[in-house]
Every structure is written in C-alpha cells, then in structure tokens.
C-alpha atoms as a PDB file:
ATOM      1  CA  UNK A   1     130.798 120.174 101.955  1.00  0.00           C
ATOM      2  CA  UNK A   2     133.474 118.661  99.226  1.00  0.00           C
ATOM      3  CA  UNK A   3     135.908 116.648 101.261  1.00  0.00           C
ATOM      4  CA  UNK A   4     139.335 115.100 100.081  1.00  0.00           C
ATOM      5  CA  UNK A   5     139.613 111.213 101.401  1.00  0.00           C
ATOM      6  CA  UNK A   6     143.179 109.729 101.713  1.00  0.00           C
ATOM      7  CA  UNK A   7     144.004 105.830 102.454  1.00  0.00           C
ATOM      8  CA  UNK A   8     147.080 104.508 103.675  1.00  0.00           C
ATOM      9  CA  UNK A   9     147.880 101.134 105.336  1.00  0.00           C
ATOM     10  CA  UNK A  10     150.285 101.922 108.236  1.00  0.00           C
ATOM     11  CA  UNK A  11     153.133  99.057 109.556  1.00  0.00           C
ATOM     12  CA  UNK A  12     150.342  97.591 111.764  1.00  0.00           C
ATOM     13  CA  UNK A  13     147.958  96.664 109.124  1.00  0.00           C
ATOM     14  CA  UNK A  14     145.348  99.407 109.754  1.00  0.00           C
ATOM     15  CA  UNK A  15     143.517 101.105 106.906  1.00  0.00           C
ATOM     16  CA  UNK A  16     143.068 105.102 107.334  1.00  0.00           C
ATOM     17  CA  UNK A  17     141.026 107.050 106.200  1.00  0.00           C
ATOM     18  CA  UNK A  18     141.531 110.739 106.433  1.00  0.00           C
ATOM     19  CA  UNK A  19     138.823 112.679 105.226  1.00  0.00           C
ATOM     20  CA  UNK A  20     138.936 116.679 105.113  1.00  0.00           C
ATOM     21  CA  UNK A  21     136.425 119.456 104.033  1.00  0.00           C
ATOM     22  CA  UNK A  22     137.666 122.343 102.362  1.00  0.00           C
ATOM     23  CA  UNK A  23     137.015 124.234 105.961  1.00  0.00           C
ATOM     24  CA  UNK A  24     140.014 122.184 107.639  1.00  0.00           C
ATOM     25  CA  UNK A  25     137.811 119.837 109.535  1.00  0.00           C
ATOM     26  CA  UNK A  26     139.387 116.246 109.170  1.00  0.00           C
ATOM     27  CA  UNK A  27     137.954 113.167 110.540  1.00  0.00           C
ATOM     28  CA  UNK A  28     139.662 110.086 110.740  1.00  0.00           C
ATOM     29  CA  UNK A  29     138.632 106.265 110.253  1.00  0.00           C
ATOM     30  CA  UNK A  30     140.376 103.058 110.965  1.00  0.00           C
ATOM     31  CA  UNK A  31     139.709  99.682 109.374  1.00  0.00           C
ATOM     32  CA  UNK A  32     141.731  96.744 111.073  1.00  0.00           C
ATOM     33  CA  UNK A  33     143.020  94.085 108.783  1.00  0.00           C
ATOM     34  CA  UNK A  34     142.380  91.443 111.427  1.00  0.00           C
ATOM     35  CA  UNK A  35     141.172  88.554 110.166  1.00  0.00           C
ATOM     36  CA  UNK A  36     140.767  86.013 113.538  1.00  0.00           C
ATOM     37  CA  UNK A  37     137.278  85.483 114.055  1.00  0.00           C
ATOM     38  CA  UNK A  38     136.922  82.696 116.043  1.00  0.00           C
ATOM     39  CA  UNK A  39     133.120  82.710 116.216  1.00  0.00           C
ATOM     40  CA  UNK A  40     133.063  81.431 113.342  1.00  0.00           C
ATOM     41  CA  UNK A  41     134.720  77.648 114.262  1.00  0.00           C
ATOM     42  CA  UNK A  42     132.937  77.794 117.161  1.00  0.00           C
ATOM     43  CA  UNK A  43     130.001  75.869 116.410  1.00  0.00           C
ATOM     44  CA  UNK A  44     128.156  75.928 119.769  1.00  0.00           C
ATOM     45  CA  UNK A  45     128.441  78.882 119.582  1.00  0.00           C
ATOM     46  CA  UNK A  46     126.956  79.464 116.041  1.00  0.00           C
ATOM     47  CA  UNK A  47     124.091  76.756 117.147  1.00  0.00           C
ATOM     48  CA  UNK A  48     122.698  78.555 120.356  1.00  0.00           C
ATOM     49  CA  UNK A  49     123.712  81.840 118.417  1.00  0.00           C
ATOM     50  CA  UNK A  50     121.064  80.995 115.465  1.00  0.00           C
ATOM     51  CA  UNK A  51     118.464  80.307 118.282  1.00  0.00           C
ATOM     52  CA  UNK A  52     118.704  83.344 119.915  1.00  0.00           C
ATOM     53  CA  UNK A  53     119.187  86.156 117.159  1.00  0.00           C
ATOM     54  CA  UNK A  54     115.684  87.132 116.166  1.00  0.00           C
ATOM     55  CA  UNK A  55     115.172  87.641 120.192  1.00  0.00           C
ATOM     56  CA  UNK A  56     118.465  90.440 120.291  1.00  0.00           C
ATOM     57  CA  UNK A  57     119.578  93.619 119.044  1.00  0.00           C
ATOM     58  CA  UNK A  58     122.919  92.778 120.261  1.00  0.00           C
ATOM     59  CA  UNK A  59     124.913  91.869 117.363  1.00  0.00           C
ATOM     60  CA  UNK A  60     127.159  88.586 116.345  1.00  0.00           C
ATOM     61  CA  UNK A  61     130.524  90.447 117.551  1.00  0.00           C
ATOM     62  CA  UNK A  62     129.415  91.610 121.038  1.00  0.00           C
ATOM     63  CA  UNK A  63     127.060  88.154 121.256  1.00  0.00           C
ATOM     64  CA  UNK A  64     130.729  86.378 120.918  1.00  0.00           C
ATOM     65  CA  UNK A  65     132.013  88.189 123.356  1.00  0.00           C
ATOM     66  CA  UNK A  66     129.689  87.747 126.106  1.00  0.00           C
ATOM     67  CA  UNK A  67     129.988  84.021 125.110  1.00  0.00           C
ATOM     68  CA  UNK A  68     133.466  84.074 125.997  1.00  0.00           C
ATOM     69  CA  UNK A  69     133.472  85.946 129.229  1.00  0.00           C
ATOM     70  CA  UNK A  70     130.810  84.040 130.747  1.00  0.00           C
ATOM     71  CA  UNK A  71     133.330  81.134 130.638  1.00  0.00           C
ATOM     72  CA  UNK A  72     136.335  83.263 131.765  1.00  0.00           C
ATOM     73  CA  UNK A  73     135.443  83.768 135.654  1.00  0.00           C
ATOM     74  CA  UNK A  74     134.185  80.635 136.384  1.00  0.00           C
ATOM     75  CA  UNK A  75     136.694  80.208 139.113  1.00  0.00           C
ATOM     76  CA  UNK A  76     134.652  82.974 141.008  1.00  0.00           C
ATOM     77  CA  UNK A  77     131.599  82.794 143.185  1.00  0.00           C
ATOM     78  CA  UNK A  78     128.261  84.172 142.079  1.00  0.00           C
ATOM     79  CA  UNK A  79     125.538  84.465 139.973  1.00  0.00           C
ATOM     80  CA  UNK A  80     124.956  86.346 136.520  1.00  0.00           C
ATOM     81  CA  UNK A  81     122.378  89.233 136.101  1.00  0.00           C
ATOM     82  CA  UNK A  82     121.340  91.104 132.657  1.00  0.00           C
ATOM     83  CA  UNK A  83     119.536  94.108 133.350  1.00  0.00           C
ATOM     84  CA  UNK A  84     118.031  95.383 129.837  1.00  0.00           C
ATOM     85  CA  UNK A  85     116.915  91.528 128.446  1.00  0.00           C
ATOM     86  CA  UNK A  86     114.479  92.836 125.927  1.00  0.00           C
ATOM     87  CA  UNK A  87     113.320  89.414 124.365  1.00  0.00           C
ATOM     88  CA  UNK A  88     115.946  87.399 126.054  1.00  0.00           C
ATOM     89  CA  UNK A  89     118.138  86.613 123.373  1.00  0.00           C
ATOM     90  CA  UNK A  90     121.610  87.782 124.841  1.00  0.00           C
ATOM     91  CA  UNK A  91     120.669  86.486 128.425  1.00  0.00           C
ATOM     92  CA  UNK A  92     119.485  83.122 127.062  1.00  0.00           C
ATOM     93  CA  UNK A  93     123.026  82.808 125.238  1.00  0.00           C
ATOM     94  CA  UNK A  94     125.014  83.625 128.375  1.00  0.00           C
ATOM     95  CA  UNK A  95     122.890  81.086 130.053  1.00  0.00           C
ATOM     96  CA  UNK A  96     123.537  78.361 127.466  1.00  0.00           C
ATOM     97  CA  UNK A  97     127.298  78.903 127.929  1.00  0.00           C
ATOM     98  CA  UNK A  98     127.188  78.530 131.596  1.00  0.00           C
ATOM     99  CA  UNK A  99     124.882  75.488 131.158  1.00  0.00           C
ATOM    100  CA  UNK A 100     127.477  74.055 128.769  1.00  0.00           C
ATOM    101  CA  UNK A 101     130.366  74.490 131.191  1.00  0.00           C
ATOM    102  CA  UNK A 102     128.549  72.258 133.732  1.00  0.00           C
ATOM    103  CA  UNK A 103     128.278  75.853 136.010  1.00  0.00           C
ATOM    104  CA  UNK A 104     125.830  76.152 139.066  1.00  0.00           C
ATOM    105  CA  UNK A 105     125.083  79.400 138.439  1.00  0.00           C
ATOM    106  CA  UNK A 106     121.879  81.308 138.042  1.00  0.00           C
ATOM    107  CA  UNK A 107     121.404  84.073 135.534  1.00  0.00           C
ATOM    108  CA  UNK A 108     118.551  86.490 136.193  1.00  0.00           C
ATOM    109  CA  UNK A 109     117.279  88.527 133.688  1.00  0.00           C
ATOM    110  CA  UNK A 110     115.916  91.645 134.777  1.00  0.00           C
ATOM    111  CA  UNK A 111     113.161  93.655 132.631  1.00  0.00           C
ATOM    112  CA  UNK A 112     110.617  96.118 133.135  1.00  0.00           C
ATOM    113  CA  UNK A 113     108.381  94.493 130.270  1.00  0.00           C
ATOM    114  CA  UNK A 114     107.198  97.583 129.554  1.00  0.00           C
ATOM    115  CA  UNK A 115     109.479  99.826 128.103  1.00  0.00           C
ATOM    116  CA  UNK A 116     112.570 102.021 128.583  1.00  0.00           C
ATOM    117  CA  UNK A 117     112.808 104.300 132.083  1.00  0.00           C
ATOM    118  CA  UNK A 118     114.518 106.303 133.843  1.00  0.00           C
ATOM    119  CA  UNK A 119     115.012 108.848 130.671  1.00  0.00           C
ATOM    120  CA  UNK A 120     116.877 111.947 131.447  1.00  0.00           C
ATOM    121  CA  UNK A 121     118.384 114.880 129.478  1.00  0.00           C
ATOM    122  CA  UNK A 122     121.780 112.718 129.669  1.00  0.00           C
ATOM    123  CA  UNK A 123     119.964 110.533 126.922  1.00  0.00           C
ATOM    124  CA  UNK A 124     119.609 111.557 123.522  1.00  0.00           C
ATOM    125  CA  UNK A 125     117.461 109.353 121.953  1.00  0.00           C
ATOM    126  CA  UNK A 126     115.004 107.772 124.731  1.00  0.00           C
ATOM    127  CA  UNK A 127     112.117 109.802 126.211  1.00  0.00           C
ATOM    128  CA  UNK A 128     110.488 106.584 127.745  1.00  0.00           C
ATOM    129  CA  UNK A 129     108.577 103.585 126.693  1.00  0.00           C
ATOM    130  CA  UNK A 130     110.722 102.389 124.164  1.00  0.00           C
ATOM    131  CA  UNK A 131     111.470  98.957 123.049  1.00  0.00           C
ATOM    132  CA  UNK A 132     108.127  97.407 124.854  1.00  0.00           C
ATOM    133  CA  UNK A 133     107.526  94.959 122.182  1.00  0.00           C
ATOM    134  CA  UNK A 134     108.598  91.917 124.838  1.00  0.00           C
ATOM    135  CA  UNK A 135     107.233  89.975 127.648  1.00  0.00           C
ATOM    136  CA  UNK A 136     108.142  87.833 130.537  1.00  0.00           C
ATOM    137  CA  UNK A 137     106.355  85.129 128.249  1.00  0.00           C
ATOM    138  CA  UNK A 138     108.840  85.656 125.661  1.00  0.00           C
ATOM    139  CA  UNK A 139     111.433  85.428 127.415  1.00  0.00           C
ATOM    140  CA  UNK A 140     110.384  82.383 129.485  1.00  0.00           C
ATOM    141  CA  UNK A 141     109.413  80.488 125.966  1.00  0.00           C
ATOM    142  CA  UNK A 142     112.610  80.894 124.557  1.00  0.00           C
ATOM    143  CA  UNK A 143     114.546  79.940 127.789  1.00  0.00           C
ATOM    144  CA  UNK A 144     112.287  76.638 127.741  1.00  0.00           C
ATOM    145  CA  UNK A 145     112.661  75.831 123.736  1.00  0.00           C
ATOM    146  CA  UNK A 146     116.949  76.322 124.441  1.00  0.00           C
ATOM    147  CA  UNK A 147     116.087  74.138 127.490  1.00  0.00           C
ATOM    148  CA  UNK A 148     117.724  76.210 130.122  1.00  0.00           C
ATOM    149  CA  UNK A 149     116.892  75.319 133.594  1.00  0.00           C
ATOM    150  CA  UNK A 150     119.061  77.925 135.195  1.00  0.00           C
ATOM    151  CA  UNK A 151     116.849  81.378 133.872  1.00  0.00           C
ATOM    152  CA  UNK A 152     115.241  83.708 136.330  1.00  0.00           C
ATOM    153  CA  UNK A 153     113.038  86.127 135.272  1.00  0.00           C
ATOM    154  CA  UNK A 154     112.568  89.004 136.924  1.00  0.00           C
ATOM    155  CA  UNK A 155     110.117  91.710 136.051  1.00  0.00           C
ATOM    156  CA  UNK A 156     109.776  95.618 136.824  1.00  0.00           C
ATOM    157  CA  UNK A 157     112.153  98.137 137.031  1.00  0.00           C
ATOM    158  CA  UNK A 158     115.674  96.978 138.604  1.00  0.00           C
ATOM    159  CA  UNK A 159     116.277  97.724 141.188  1.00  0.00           C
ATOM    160  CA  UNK A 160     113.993  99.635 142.768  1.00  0.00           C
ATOM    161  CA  UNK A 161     110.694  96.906 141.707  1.00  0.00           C
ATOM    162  CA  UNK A 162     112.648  93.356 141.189  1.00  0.00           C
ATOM    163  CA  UNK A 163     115.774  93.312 143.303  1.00  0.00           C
ATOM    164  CA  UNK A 164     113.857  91.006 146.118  1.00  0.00           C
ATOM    165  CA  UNK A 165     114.136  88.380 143.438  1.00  0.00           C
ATOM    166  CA  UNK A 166     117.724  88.130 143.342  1.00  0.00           C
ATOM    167  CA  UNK A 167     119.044  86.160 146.027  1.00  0.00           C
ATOM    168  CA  UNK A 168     121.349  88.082 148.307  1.00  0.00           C
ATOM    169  CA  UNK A 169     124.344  86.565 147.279  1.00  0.00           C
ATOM    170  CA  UNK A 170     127.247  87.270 145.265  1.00  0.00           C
ATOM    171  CA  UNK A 171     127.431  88.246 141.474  1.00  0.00           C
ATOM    172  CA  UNK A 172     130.496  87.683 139.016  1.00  0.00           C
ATOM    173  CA  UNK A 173     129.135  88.892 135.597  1.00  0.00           C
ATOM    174  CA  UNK A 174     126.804  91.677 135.213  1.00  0.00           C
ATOM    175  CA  UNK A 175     125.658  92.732 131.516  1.00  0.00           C
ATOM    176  CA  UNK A 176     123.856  96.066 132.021  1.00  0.00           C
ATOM    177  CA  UNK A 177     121.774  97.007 129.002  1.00  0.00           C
ATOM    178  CA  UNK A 178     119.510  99.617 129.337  1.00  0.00           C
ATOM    179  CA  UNK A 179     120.198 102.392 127.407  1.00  0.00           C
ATOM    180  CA  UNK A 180     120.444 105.368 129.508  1.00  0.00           C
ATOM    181  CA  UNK A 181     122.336 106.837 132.197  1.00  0.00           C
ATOM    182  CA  UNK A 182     120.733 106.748 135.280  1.00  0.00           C
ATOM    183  CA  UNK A 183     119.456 103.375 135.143  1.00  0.00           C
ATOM    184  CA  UNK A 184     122.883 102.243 134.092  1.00  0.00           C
ATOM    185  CA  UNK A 185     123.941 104.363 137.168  1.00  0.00           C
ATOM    186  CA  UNK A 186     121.135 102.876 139.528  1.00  0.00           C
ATOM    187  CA  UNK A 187     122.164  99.057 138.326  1.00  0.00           C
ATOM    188  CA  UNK A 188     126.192  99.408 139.066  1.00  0.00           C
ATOM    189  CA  UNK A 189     125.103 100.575 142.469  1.00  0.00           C
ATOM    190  CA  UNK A 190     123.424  97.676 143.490  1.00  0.00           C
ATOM    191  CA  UNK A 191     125.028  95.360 141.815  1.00  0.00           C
ATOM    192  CA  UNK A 192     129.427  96.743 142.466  1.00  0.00           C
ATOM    193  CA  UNK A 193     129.041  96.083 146.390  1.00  0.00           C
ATOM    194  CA  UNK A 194     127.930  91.715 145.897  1.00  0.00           C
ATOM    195  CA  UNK A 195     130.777  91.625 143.297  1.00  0.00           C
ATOM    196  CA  UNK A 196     134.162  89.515 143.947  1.00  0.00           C
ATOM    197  CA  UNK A 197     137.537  91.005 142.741  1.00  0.00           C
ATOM    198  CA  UNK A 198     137.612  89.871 139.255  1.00  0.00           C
ATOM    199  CA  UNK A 199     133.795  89.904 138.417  1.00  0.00           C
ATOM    200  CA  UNK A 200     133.077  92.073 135.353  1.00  0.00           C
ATOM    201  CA  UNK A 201     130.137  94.612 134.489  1.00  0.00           C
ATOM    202  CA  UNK A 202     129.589  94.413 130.443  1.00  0.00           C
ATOM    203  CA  UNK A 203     127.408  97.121 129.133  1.00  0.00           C
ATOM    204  CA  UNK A 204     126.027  97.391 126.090  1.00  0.00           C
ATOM    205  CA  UNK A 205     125.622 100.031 123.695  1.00  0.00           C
ATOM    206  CA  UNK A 206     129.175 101.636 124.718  1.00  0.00           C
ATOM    207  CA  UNK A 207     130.102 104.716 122.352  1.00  0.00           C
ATOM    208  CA  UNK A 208     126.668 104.625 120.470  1.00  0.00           C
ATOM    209  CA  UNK A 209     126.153 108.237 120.083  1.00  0.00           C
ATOM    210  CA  UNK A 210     121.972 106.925 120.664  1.00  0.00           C
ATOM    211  CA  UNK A 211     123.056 105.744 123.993  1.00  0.00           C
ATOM    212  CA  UNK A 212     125.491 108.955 125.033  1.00  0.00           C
ATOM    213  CA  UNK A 213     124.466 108.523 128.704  1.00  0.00           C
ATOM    214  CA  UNK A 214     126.072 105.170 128.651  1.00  0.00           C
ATOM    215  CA  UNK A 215     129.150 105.758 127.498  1.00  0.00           C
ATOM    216  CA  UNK A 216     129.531 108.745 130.057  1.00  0.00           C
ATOM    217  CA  UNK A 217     128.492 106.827 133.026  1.00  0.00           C
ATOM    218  CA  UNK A 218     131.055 103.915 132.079  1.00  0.00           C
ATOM    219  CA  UNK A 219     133.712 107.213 131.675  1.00  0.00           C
ATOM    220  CA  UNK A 220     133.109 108.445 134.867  1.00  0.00           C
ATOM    221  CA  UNK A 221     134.335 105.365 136.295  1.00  0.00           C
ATOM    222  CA  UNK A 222     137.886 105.525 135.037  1.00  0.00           C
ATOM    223  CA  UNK A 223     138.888 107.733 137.957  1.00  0.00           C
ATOM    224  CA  UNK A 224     137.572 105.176 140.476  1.00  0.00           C
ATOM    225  CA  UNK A 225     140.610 103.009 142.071  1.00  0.00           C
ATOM    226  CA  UNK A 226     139.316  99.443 142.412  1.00  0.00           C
ATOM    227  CA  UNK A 227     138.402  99.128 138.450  1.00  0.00           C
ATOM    228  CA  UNK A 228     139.749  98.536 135.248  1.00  0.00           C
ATOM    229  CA  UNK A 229     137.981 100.271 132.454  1.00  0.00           C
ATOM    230  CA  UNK A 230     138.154  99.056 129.082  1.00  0.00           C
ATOM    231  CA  UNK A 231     135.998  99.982 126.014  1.00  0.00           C
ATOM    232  CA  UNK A 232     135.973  98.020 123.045  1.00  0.00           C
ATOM    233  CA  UNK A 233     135.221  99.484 119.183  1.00  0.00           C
ATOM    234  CA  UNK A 234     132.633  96.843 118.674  1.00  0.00           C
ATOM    235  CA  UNK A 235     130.134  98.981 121.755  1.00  0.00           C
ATOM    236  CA  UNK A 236     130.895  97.163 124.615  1.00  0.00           C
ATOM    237  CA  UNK A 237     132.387  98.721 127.827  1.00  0.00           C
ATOM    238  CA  UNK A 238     133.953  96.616 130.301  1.00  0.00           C
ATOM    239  CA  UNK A 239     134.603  97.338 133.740  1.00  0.00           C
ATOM    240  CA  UNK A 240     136.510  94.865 135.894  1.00  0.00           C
ATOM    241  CA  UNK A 241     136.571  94.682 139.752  1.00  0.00           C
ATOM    242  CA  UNK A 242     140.284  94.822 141.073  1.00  0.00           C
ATOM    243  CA  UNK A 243     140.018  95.952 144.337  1.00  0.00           C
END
C-alpha cells in the first residue's frame, strides 16, 4: 500500500521516520546520530575481532560489546559460560579478552554440535537441526590458532548432556545463544542460582522477530525482583543479578 514518509531531526539528534499507509497505519523509525564508536580505536580488539569473524554470526556491534563486559566484572568470582558457540567465534573473543586482562578464569563453551533443540511453538523460525555446520574440532582449532589456554569445550545439549563438565563453582558472565525459548529458559535455570550479585546473563538475538522466543523469555524476567533488565537496539538483552 502507498505510504507517505516524513523525516525530522528532533533536539536530541535522532532521525524519524514516520511512515503511514493511506489505511492510518504508521510505523515509526529512529536513526541515532551517534557517532562514538570506540571499536574502532580499539585495536585488540579489531585484531582478535578479524580472527574470529568468519567463525560468528554475531555481528561487530554486539562482538564489541561482549568485549567490553567481559572486562567489566572482573572484580567478581567465577567463570564464563556461552551456551549457543556455533563455530566458536564469539566465545573465543570473550576468552581472548579475559586472557588479555591477566584473568584466571575459564570460559566453557557449551554446544550440542549437532544442531538447534529444544524447538517449540514459542519459536518461529527453528523446527530443529539448524545451524549444524560446526564441530568440537572447530572450535578447539580456532581456540588453539588464537592461542587460548583457558577454552573448555563442552559438547551435547546444556544442561541436561554437558553440565558435569562445568565445575561446580561460581559463574559471573553468561552469554546464552541459542535461539529459542526453552533452551534459553533451561540455561538461566542452571546457570541464575551459581551467579554472584553483579554477574550478567547476555543473550543474543534479543528482539529478532526469527528468535521471538528469546526476546519473551528475557521479558518475562522484568517482573522478577533481584534483576535488572536491559535490552539494547543492537539484539542483545542483558540481565544483571542485583539481589
């Protein structure tokens, strides 16, 4: 249908876009005019970011961020887990911060190898398989060529197969990204109880209308009072343990 698209910058230095079809429906857009982006000075960052890209979907903006709050809780006890590594690329670059920093800590990275699971009618897109073009060899062979002696791999479905390879301990930074509600469900459950006030959940995929069971799960948590919620534009949500 014919729409009618209006631009305006308001006094923050947003671009809108209104758009409306001739039946009334409007839909709005907003384009920041932001212009820090530090990732691009940060030249560690860029290196180990060039190493891992062709092993992760996860793009340059969310890659930053993960960067940058691997570094931010270091004053907490615990390991890291990603649940959802795929090839390893965005587990491999929270390692190599971590590594950097001079940090003990382990980061496990938790696949089934074989494929999404745990599909429901909560998920649009995934009817299970999906996304099995990976291996624990992979993942291993890229941890080794970024020299990273502080990867775990752990394969089968978490938790239910590969939990037994995660020490018992505590866990500061959790980056859940699987795609689909209840394993995102089934990860948080393990994980919330070994987590320090102040550790963070990051999951991926936030507000991707492919990954609806995802954002609702991260939602549902709002209500809860010992968390922060936040959700970010650029498909991360970010929960954060206060209580």
């Amino acid at each position: 249908m014919k729409s009618v698209v209006r631009r305006l910058v308001n006094g923050l230095g947003y671009e809108i876009e209104r758009k409306q079809d001739l039946s009334g429906s409007s839909e709005e857009l907003v384009r920041p005019h932001a212009t820090h982006a530090p990732w691009r000075t940060d030249m560690e960052f860029q290196r180990v970011y060039a190493a891992i890209r062709q092993h992760t979907m996860v793009d340059i903006y969310r890659c930053y961020e993960l960067w940058m709050l691997a570094a931010q809780n270091q004053h907490l006890q615990g390991d890291v887990i990603e649940v959802g590594v795929w090839r390893g690329g965005s587990g491999c670059l929270i390692a190599s911060r971590l590594q950097q920093l001079g940090s003990t800590a382990r980061v496990y990275l938790c696949d089934t190898f074989r494929g999404m699971v745990k599909t429901s009618d909560r998920d649009p897109l995934y009817r299970g398989g999906e996304l099995a073009d990976t291996s624990a060899r992979i993942v291993e062979d890229l941890a080794r060529s970024q020299h990273l002696s502080n990867v775990e791999v752990c394969p089968g479905i978490f938790p239910d197969e590969s939990a037994h390879l995660v020490p018992a301990g505590s866990v500061r930074l959790c980056h859940i990204d699987v795609d689909v509600y209840d394993s995102a469900r089934d990860v948080l459950a393990w994980v919330w109880p070994k987590m320090p006030v102040g550790a963070m959940v990051v999951y991926d995929d936030y507000g991707f209308p492919t990954c609806a069971g995802v954002t609702a799960h991260v939602d549902e948590q709002r209500s809860m009072g010992d968390r922060v919620v936040i959700h970010n534009l650029n498909g991360h949500g970010i929960v954060i343990k206060t209580a």
